[in-house]
Protein backbone atom coordinates (compact mmCIF):
# COMPACT_ATOMS: atom_id res chain seq x y z
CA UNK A 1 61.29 -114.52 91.88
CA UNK A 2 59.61 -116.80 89.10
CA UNK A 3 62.76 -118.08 86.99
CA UNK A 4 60.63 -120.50 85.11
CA UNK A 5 60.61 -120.57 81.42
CA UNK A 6 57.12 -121.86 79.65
CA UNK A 7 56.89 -122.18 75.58
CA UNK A 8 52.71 -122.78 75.17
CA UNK A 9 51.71 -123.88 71.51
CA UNK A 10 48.64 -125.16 69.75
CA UNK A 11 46.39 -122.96 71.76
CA UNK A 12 43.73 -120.67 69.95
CA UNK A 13 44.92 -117.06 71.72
CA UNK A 14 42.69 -113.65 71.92
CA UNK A 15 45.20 -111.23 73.33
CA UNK A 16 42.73 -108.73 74.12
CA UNK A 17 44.96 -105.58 72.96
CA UNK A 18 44.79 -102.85 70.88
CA UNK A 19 45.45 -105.23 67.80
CA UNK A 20 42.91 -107.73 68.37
CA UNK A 21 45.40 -110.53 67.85
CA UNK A 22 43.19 -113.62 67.90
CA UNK A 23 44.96 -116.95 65.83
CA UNK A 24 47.09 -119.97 66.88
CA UNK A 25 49.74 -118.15 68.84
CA UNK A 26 53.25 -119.81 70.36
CA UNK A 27 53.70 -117.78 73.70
CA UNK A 28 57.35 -117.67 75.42
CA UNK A 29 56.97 -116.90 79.00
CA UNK A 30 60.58 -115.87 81.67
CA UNK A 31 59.92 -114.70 84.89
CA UNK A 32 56.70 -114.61 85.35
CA UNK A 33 55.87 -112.09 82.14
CA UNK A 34 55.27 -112.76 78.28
CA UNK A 35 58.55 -112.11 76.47
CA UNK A 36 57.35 -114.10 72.94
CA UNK A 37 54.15 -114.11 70.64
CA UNK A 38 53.93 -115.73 67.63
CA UNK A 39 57.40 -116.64 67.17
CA UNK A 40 57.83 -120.49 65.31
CA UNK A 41 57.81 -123.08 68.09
CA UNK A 42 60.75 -124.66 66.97
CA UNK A 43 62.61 -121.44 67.13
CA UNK A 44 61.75 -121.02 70.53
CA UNK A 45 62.49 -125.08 71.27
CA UNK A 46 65.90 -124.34 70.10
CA UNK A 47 66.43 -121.17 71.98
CA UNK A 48 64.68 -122.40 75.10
CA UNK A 49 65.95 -126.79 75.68
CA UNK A 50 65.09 -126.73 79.16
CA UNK A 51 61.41 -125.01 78.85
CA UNK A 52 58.82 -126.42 80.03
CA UNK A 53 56.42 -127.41 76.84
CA UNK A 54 52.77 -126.63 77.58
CA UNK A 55 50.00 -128.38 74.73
CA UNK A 56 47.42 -126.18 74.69
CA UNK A 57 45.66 -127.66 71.96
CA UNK A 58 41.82 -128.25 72.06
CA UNK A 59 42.14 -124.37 74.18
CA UNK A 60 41.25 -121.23 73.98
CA UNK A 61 43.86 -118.80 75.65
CA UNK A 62 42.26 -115.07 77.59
CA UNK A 63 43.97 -112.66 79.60
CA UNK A 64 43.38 -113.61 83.08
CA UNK A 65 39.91 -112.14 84.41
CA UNK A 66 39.96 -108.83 86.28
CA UNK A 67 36.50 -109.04 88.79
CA UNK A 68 36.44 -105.11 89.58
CA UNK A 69 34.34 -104.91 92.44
CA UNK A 70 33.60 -108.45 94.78
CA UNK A 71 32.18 -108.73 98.37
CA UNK A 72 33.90 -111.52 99.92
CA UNK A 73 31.79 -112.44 102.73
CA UNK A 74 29.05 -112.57 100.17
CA UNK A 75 29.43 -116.24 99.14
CA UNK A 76 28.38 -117.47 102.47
CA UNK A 77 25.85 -114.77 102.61
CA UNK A 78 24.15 -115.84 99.53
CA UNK A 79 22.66 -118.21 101.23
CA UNK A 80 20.61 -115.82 103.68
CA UNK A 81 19.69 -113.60 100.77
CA UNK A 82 19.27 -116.18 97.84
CA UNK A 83 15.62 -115.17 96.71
CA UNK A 84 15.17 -112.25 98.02
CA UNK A 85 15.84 -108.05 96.64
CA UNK A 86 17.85 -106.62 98.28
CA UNK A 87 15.30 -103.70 99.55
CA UNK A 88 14.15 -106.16 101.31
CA UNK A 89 17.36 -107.41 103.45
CA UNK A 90 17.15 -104.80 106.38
CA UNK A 91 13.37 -106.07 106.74
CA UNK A 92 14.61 -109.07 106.88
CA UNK A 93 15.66 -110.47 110.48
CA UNK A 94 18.27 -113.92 108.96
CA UNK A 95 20.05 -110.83 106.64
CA UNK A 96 20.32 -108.87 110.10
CA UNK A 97 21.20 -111.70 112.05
CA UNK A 98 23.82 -113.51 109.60
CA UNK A 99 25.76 -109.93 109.35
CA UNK A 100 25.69 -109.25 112.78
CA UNK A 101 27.40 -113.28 113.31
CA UNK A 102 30.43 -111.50 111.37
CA UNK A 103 30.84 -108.06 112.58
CA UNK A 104 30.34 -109.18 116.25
CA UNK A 105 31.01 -112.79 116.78
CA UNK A 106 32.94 -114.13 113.99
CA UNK A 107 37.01 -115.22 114.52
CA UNK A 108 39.74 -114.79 112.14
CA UNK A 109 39.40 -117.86 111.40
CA UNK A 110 36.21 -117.57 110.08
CA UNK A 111 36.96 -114.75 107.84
CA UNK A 112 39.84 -116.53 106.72
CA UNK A 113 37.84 -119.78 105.87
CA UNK A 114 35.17 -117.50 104.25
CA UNK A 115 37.78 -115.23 102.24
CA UNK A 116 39.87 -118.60 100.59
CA UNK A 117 36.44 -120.22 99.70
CA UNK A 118 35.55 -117.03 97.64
CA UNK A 119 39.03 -116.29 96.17
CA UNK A 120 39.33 -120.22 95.64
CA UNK A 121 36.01 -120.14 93.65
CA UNK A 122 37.23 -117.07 91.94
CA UNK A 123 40.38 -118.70 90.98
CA UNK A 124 38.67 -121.57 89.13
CA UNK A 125 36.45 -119.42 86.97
CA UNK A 126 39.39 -117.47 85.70
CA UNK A 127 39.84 -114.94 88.14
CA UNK A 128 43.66 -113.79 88.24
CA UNK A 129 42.87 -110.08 90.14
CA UNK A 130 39.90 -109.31 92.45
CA UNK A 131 39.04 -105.94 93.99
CA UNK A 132 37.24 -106.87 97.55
CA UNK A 133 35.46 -104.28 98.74
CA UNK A 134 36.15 -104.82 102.36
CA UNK A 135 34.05 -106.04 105.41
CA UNK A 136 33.84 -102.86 108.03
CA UNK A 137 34.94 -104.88 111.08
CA UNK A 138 38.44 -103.89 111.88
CA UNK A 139 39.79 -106.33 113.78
CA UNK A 140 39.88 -109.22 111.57
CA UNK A 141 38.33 -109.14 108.08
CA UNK A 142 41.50 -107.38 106.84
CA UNK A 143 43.91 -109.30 107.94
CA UNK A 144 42.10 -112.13 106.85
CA UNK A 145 41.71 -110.83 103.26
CA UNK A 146 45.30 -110.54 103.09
CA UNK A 147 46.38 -113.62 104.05
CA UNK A 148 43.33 -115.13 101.88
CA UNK A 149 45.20 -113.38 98.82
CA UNK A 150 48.60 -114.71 99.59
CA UNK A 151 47.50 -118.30 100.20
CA UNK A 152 45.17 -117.92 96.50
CA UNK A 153 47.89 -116.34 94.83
CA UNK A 154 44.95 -114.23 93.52
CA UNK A 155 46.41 -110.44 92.75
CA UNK A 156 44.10 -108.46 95.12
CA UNK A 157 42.93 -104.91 95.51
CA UNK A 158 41.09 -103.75 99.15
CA UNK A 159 38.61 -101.29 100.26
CA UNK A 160 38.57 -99.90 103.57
CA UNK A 161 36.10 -98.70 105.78
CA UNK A 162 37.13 -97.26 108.98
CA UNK A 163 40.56 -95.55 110.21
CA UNK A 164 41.43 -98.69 112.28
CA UNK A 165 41.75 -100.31 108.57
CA UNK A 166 43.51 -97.70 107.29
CA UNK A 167 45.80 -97.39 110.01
CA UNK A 168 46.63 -100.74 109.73
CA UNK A 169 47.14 -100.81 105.83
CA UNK A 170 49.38 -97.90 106.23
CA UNK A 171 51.57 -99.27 108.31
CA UNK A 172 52.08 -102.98 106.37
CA UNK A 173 54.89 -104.13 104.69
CA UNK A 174 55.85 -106.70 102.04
CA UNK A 175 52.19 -107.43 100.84
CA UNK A 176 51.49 -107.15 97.03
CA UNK A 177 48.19 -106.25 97.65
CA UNK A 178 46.77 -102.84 97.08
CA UNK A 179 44.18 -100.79 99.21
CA UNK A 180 41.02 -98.08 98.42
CA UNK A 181 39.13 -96.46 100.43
CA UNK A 182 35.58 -96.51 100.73
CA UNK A 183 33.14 -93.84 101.24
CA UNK A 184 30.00 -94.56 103.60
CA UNK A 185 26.88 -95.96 101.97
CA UNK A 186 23.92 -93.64 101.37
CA UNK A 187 21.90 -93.64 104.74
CA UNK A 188 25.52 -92.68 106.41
CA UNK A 189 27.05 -90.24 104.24
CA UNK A 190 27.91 -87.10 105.23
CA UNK A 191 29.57 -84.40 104.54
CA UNK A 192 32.34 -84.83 106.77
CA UNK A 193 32.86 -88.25 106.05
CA UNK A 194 32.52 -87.70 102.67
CA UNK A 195 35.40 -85.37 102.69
CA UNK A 196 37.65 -87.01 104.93
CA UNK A 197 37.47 -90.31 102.85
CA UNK A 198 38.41 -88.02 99.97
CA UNK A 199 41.37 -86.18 101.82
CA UNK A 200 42.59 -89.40 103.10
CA UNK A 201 42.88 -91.00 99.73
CA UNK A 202 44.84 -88.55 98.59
CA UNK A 203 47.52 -88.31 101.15
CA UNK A 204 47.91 -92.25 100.49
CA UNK A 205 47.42 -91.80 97.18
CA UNK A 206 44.94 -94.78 96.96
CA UNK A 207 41.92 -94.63 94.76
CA UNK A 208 38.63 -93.58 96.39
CA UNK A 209 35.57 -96.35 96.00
CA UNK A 210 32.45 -94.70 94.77
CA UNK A 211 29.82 -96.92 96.02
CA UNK A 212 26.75 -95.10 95.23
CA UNK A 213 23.44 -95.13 93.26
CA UNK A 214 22.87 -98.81 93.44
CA UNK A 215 19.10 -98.39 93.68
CA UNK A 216 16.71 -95.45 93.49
CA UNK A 217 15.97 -95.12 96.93
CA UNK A 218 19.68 -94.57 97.47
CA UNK A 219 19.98 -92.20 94.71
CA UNK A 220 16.96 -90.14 96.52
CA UNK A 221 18.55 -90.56 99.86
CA UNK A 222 21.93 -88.52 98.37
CA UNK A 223 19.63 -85.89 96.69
CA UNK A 224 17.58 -85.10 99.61
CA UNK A 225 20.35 -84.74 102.52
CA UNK A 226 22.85 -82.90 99.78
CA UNK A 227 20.47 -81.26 96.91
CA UNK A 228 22.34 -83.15 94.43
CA UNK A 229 22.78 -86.20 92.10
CA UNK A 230 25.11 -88.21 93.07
CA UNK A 231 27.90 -87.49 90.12
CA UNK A 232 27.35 -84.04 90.64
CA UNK A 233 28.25 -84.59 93.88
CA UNK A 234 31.52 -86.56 93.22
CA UNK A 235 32.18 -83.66 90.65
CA UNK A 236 31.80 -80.77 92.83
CA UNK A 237 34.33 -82.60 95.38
CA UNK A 238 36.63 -82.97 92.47
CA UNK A 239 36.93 -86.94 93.44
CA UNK A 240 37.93 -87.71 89.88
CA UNK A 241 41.05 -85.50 89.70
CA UNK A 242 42.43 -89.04 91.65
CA UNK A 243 41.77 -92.25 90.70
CA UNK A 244 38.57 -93.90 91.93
CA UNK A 245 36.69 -96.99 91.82
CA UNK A 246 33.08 -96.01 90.45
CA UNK A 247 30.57 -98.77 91.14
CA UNK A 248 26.97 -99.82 90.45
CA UNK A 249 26.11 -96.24 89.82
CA UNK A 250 22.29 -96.73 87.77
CA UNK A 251 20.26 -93.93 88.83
CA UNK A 252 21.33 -90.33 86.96
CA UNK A 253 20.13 -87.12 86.49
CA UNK A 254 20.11 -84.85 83.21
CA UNK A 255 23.75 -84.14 82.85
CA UNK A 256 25.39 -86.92 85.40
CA UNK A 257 26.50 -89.31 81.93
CA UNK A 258 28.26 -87.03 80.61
CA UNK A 259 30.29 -86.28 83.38
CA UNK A 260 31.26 -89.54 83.31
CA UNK A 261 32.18 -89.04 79.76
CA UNK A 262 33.93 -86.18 80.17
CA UNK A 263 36.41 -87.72 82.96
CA UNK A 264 36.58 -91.04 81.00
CA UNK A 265 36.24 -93.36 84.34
CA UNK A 266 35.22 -96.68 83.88
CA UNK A 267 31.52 -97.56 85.17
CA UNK A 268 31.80 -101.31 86.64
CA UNK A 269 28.58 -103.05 86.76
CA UNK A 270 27.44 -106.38 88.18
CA UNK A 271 24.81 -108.30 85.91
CA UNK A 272 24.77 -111.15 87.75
CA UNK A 273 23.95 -109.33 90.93
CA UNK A 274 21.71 -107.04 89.03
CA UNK A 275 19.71 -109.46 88.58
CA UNK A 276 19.86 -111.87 91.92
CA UNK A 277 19.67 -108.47 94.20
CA UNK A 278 16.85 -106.56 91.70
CA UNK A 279 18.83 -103.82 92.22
CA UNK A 280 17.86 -100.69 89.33
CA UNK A 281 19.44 -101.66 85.85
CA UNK A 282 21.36 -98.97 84.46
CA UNK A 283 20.46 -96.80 81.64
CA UNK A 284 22.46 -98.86 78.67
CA UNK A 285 21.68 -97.29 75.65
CA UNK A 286 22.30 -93.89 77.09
CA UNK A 287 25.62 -95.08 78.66
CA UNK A 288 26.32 -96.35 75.08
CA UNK A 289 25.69 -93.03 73.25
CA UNK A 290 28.18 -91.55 75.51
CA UNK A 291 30.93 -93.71 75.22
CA UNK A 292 30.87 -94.44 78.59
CA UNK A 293 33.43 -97.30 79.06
CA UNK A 294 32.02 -100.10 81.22
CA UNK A 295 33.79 -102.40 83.38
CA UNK A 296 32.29 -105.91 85.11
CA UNK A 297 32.66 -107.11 88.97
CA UNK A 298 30.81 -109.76 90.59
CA UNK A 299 29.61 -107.59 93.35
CA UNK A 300 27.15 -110.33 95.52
CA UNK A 301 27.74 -114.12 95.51
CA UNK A 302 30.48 -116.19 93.16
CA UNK A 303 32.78 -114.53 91.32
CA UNK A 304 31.94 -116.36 87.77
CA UNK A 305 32.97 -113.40 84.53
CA UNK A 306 31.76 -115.91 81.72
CA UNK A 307 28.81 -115.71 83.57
CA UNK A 308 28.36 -112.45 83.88
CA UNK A 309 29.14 -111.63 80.44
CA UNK A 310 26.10 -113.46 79.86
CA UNK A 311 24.05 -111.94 82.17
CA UNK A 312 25.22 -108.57 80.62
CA UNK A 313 24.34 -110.06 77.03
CA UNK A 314 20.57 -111.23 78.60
CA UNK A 315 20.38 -107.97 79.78
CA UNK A 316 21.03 -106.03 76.85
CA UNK A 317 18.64 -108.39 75.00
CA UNK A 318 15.95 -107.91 77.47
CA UNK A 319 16.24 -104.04 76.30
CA UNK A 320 16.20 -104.57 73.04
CA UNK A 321 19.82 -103.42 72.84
CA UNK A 322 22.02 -104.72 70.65
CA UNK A 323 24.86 -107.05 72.16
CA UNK A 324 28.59 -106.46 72.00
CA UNK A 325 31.01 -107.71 69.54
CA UNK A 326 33.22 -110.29 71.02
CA UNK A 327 36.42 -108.33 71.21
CA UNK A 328 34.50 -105.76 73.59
CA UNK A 329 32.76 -108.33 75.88
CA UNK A 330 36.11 -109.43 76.52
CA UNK A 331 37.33 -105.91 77.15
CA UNK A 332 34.44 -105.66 80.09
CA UNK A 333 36.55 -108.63 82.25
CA UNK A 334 40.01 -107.70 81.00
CA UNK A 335 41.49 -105.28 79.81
CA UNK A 336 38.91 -102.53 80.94
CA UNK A 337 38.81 -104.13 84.55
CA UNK A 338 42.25 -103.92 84.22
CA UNK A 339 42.48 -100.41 83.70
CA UNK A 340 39.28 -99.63 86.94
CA UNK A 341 42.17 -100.86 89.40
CA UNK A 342 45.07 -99.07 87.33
CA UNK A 343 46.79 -102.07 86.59
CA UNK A 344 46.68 -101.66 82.89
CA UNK A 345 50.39 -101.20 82.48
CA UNK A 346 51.42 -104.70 83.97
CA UNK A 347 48.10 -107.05 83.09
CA UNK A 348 44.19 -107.29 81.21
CA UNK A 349 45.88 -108.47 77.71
CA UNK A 350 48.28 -110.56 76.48
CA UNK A 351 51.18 -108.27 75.56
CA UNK A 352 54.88 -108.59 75.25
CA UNK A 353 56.34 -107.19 78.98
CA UNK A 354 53.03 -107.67 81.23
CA UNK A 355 52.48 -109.89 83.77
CA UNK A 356 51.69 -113.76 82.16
CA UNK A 357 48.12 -114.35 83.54
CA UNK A 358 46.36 -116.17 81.19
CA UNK A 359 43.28 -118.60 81.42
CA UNK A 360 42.59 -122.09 79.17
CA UNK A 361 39.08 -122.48 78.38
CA UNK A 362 39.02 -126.17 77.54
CA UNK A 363 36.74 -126.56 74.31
CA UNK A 364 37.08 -130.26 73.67
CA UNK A 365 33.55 -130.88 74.24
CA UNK A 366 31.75 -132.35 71.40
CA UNK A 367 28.94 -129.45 71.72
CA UNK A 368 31.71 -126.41 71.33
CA UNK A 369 34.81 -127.91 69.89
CA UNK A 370 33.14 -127.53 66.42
CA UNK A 371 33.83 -123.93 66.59
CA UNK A 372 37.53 -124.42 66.69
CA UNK A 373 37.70 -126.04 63.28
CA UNK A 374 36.54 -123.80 60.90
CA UNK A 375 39.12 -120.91 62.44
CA UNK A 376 36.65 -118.04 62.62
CA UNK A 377 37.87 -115.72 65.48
CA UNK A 378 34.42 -114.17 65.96
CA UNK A 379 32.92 -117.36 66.59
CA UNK A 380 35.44 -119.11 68.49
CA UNK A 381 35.23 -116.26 71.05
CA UNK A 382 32.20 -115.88 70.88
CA UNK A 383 31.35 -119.63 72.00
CA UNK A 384 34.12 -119.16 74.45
CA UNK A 385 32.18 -116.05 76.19
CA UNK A 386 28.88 -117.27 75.30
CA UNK A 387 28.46 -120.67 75.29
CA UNK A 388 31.01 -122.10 77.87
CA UNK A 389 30.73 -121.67 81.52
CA UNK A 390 33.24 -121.75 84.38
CA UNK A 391 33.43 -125.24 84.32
CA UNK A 392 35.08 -125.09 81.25
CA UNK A 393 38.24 -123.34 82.61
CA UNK A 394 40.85 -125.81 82.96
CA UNK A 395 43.93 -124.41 83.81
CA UNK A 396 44.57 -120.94 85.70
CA UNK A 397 48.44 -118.73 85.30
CA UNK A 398 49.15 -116.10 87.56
CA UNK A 399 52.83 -114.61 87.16
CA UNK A 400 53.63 -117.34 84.50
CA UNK A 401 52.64 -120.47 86.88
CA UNK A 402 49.72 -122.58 87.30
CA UNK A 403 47.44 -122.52 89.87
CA UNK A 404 44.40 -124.20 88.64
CA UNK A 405 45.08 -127.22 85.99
CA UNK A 406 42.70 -130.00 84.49
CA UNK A 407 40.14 -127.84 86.24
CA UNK A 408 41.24 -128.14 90.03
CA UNK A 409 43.29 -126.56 92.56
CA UNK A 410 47.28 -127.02 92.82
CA UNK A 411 47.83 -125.34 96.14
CA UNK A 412 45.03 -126.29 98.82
CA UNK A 413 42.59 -128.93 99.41
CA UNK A 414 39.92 -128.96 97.88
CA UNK A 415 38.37 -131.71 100.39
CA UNK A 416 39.65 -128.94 103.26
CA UNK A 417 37.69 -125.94 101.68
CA UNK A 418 34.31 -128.41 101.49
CA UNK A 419 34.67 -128.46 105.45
CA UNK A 420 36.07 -125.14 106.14
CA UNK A 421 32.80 -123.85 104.15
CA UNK A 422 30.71 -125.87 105.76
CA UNK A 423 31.91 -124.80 109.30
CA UNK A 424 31.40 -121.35 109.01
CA UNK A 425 28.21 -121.58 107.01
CA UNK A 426 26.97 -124.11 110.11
CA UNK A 427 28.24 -121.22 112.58
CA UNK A 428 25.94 -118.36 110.35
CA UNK A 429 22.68 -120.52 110.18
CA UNK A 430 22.92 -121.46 113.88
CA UNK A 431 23.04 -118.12 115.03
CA UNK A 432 19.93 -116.77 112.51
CA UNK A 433 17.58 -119.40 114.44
CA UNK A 434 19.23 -122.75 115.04
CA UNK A 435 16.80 -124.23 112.18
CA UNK A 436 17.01 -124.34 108.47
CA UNK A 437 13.55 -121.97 107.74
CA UNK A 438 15.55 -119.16 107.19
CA UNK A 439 17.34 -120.49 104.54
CA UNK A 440 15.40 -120.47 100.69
CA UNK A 441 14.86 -123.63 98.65
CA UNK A 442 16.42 -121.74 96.33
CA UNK A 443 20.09 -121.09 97.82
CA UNK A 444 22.55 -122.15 95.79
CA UNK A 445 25.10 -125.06 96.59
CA UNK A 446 28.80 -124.76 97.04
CA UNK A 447 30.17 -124.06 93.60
CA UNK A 448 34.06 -124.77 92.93
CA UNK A 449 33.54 -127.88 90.78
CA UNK A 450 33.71 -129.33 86.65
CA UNK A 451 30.66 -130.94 86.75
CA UNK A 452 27.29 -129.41 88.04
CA UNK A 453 24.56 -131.03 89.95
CA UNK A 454 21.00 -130.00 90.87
CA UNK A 455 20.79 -127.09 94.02
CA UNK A 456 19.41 -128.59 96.68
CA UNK A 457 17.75 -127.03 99.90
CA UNK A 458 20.21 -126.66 102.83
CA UNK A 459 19.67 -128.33 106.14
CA UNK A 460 21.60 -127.27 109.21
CA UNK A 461 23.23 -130.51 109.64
CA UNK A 462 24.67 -132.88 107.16
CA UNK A 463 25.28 -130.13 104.55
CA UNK A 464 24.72 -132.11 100.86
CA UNK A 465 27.55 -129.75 99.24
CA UNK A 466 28.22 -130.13 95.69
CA UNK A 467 31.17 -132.73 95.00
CA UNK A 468 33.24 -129.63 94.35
CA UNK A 469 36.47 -129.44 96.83
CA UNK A 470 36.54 -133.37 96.11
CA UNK A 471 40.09 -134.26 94.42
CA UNK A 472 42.76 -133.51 97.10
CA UNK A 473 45.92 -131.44 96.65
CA UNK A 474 47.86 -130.81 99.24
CA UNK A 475 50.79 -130.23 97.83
CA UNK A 476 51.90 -127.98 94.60
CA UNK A 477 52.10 -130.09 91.10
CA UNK A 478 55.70 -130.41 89.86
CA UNK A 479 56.05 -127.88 87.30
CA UNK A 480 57.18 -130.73 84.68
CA UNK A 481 53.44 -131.66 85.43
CA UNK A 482 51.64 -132.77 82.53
CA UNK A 483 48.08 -132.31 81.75
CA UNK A 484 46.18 -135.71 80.34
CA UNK A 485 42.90 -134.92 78.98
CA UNK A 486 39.73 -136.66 80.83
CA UNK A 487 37.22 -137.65 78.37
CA UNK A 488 35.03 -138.89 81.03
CA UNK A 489 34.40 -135.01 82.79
CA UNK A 490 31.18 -133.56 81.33
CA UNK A 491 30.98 -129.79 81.59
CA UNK A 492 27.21 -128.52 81.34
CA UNK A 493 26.52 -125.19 80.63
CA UNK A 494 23.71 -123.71 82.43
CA UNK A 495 22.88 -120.27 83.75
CA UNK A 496 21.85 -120.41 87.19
CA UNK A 497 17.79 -121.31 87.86
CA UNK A 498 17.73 -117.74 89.93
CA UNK A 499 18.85 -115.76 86.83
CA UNK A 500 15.75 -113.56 85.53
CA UNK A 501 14.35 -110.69 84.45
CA UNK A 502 13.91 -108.19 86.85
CA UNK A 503 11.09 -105.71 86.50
CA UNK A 504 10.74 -104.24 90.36
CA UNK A 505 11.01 -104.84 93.76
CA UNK A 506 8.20 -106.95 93.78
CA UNK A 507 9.73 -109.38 91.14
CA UNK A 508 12.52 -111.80 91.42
């Protein structure tokens, strides 16, 4: 157990609860929860000698990020589908090829390798709680998950696709982790799997993942084998009298939002992906006139919630809708993720008695820091959501200890995960064709760095990764560790060159 006793002060804090608490907060942290907010410092110096003393000035303190819905094996992926809609991927014979390397031919190993480099990445943009929706090879993508999770320290949910998985989940002991099971995609659906899925759930009273309704064609496909919309589907099988995961969903009939409504389940939606897959965007303003609580995962490639909140924000602007306040475009990464996975009791805010996972966004930068001094709360979180980028998280807390400080890694090599990633993305392009022409100009570069360089294209040999997994840790900072600010790092913020408007299939 975490026995550890933290006093943070100076910081700017946004709790993210019901209050909206948002000013220069002292936090007391025991045992890996929040115990004290707002408290005088010297109080708490007095009550707590031996704490450790964490100067959080310059920072802007968030709940830890909650990414509702992430594919794992998707940030090696990304680099087959980078460019491309995704109605276009089964056409496609590097998609078919790279997903075939995992399901058939790929070790534990690999999976392993693959799952740390996306949880790692995660980590450093904020993430404190992920919800992977599973890989459907049994034999070693869940396994490899797990252990992925414990060696992040990332709080994890899983989805599960086959009764191997489940069997195997059901029968595991002493993992934190949680599981879901998911329901067969559109083309695969039936009935009988439909209702199985279901009845399993229940028995092991995990939530059911509703992964349905990404596009139109698999909204049609639904309709046509089972005469029926896709929520009136879930609704007739009574799949929200249990808790369920209800993803992507952007295609609706007259009548499917306000079932939604009526059940009050979170909708999580991926901007980012939206717009890098051209998947259908959902119907905002409608979704908005209902109340309809919205939730944001990552879905396809990096796991990167400031990002996304911009994406949403682009979106919405693109529509001619009009963008959230602040406190609620927190909500869609926090708190409301938070609730999706049904975690909302122990983490999503900053509250006396939850779990302490809290995120620094380091605003020192000349550009951004102005914000701080005139102590408007609007504005300060808004240039923290807005205008700073993952590269402006410095320093990560899970369970009231850092994992992430002066913006890299305390528990794994960062030089390690440059050449584990490298490996298995060597492996994926030598089995699509032994050549780089599979691979777009446009794939992105291996992201877990503070500064940002130009993408580059990808050559099967000699892979010019970003200087990301450069400064190496291999062993855990001393928690009397303290933090000395670099006024040499330069954190950009740019949205990625792929990031557009997407109109239709045809478009990206």
């Amino acid at each position: 157990m975490n026995e550890s006793t933290k006093i943070i002060e100076n910081g700017f804090v946004f709790t993210g609860d019901k209050q909206h608490h948002a000013r220069r907060l002292t936090l007391l942290v025991q045992k890996g929860r929040i115990v004290d907010i707002g408290k005088p410092v010297q109080v708490l110096k007095t009550l707590h000698p031996s704490a450790e003393i964490i100067n959080a000035a310059d920072k802007v303190l968030l709940p830890g990020f909650v990414d509702a819905h992430h594919a794992g094996e998707s940030f090696i992926l990304r680099y087959v589908t980078s460019g491309q809609p995704m109605s276009r991927w089964n056409k496609n014979s590097a998609v078919s090829l790279a997903a075939d390397y995992l399901r058939k031919e790929a070790t534990y190993e690999d999976f392993l390798n693959l799952y740390k480099l996306s949880y790692f990445a995660a980590l450093k943009s904020g993430v404190t709680t992920i919800a992977e929706y599973g890989f459907d090879t049994p034999e070693h993508s869940l396994s490899a998950a797990l252990e992925a999770m414990r060696q992040t320290n990332v709080r994890g949910v899983i989805g599960l696709h086959n009764g191997d998985q489940i069997e195997a989940a059901r029968t595991l002991r002493g993992t934190s982790s949680r599981f879901a099971c998911a329901i067969a995609d559109e083309e695969n659906l039936t009935t009988y799997n439909f209702q199985s899925t279901i009845r399993t759930a229940h028995e092991l009273q995990w939530p059911v993942i509703l992964h349905l309704g990404q596009t139109q064609h698999g909204f049609d496909v639904v309709k046509k084998n089972f005469n029926k919309s896709i929520m009136q589907l879930y609704a007739d099988y009574h799949v929200f009298d249990f808790p369920v995961h209800l993803t992507h969903l952007a295609c609706f009939d007259d009548g499917d939002i306000e079932i939604i409504a009526k059940f009050g389940i979170p909708l999580v939606l991926s901007p980012m992906s939206i717009l890098r897959k051209g998947t259908d965007i959902p119907p905002f303003e409608k979704l908005f006139q209902h109340n309809v609580t919205l939730a944001l995962g990552s879905d396809w490639g990096t796991a990167q919630p400031l990002e996304n909140i911009q994406s949403y924000t682009s979106l919405l602007k693109m529509l001619g809708l009009p963008v959230d306040k602040a406190d609620d475009l927190l909500a869609l990464h926090t708190k409301n993720g938070a609730r999706t996975l049904g975690l909302d009791t122990e983490i999503g805010t900053i509250e006396i008695g939850k779990k302490a996972d809290i995120i620094f966004l380091d605003l020192s930068e000349f550009r951004i820091n102005a914000a701080l001094a005139d102590e408007n709360t609007e504005r300060i979180l808004d240039v923290g959501l807005l205008e700073s980028t993952s590269y402006h998280v410095s320093e990560v807390m899970i369970n009231g200890e850092f994992y992430v400080r002066e913006g890299h890694l305390l528990t794994y090599s960062e030089d390690d995960l440059k050449n584990e990633g490298q490996a298995i993305l060597r492996k994926i392009l030598l089995g699509i064709g032994k050549n780089k022409s599979f691979v777009p100009t446009s794939a992105p570069v291996l992201e877990l760095s503070t500064q940002r360089k130009n993408e580059n294209e990808i050559p099967i040999t000699g892979l010019p990764y970003e200087e990301g997994f450069k400064v190496v840790r291999k062993k855990t900072i001393p928690a009397g560790y303290e933090r000395k600010d670099d006024a040499s790092i330069n954190r950009t913020s740019k949205l990625p060159d792929n990031v557009r408007k997407i109109f239709g299939d045809d478009e990206v």
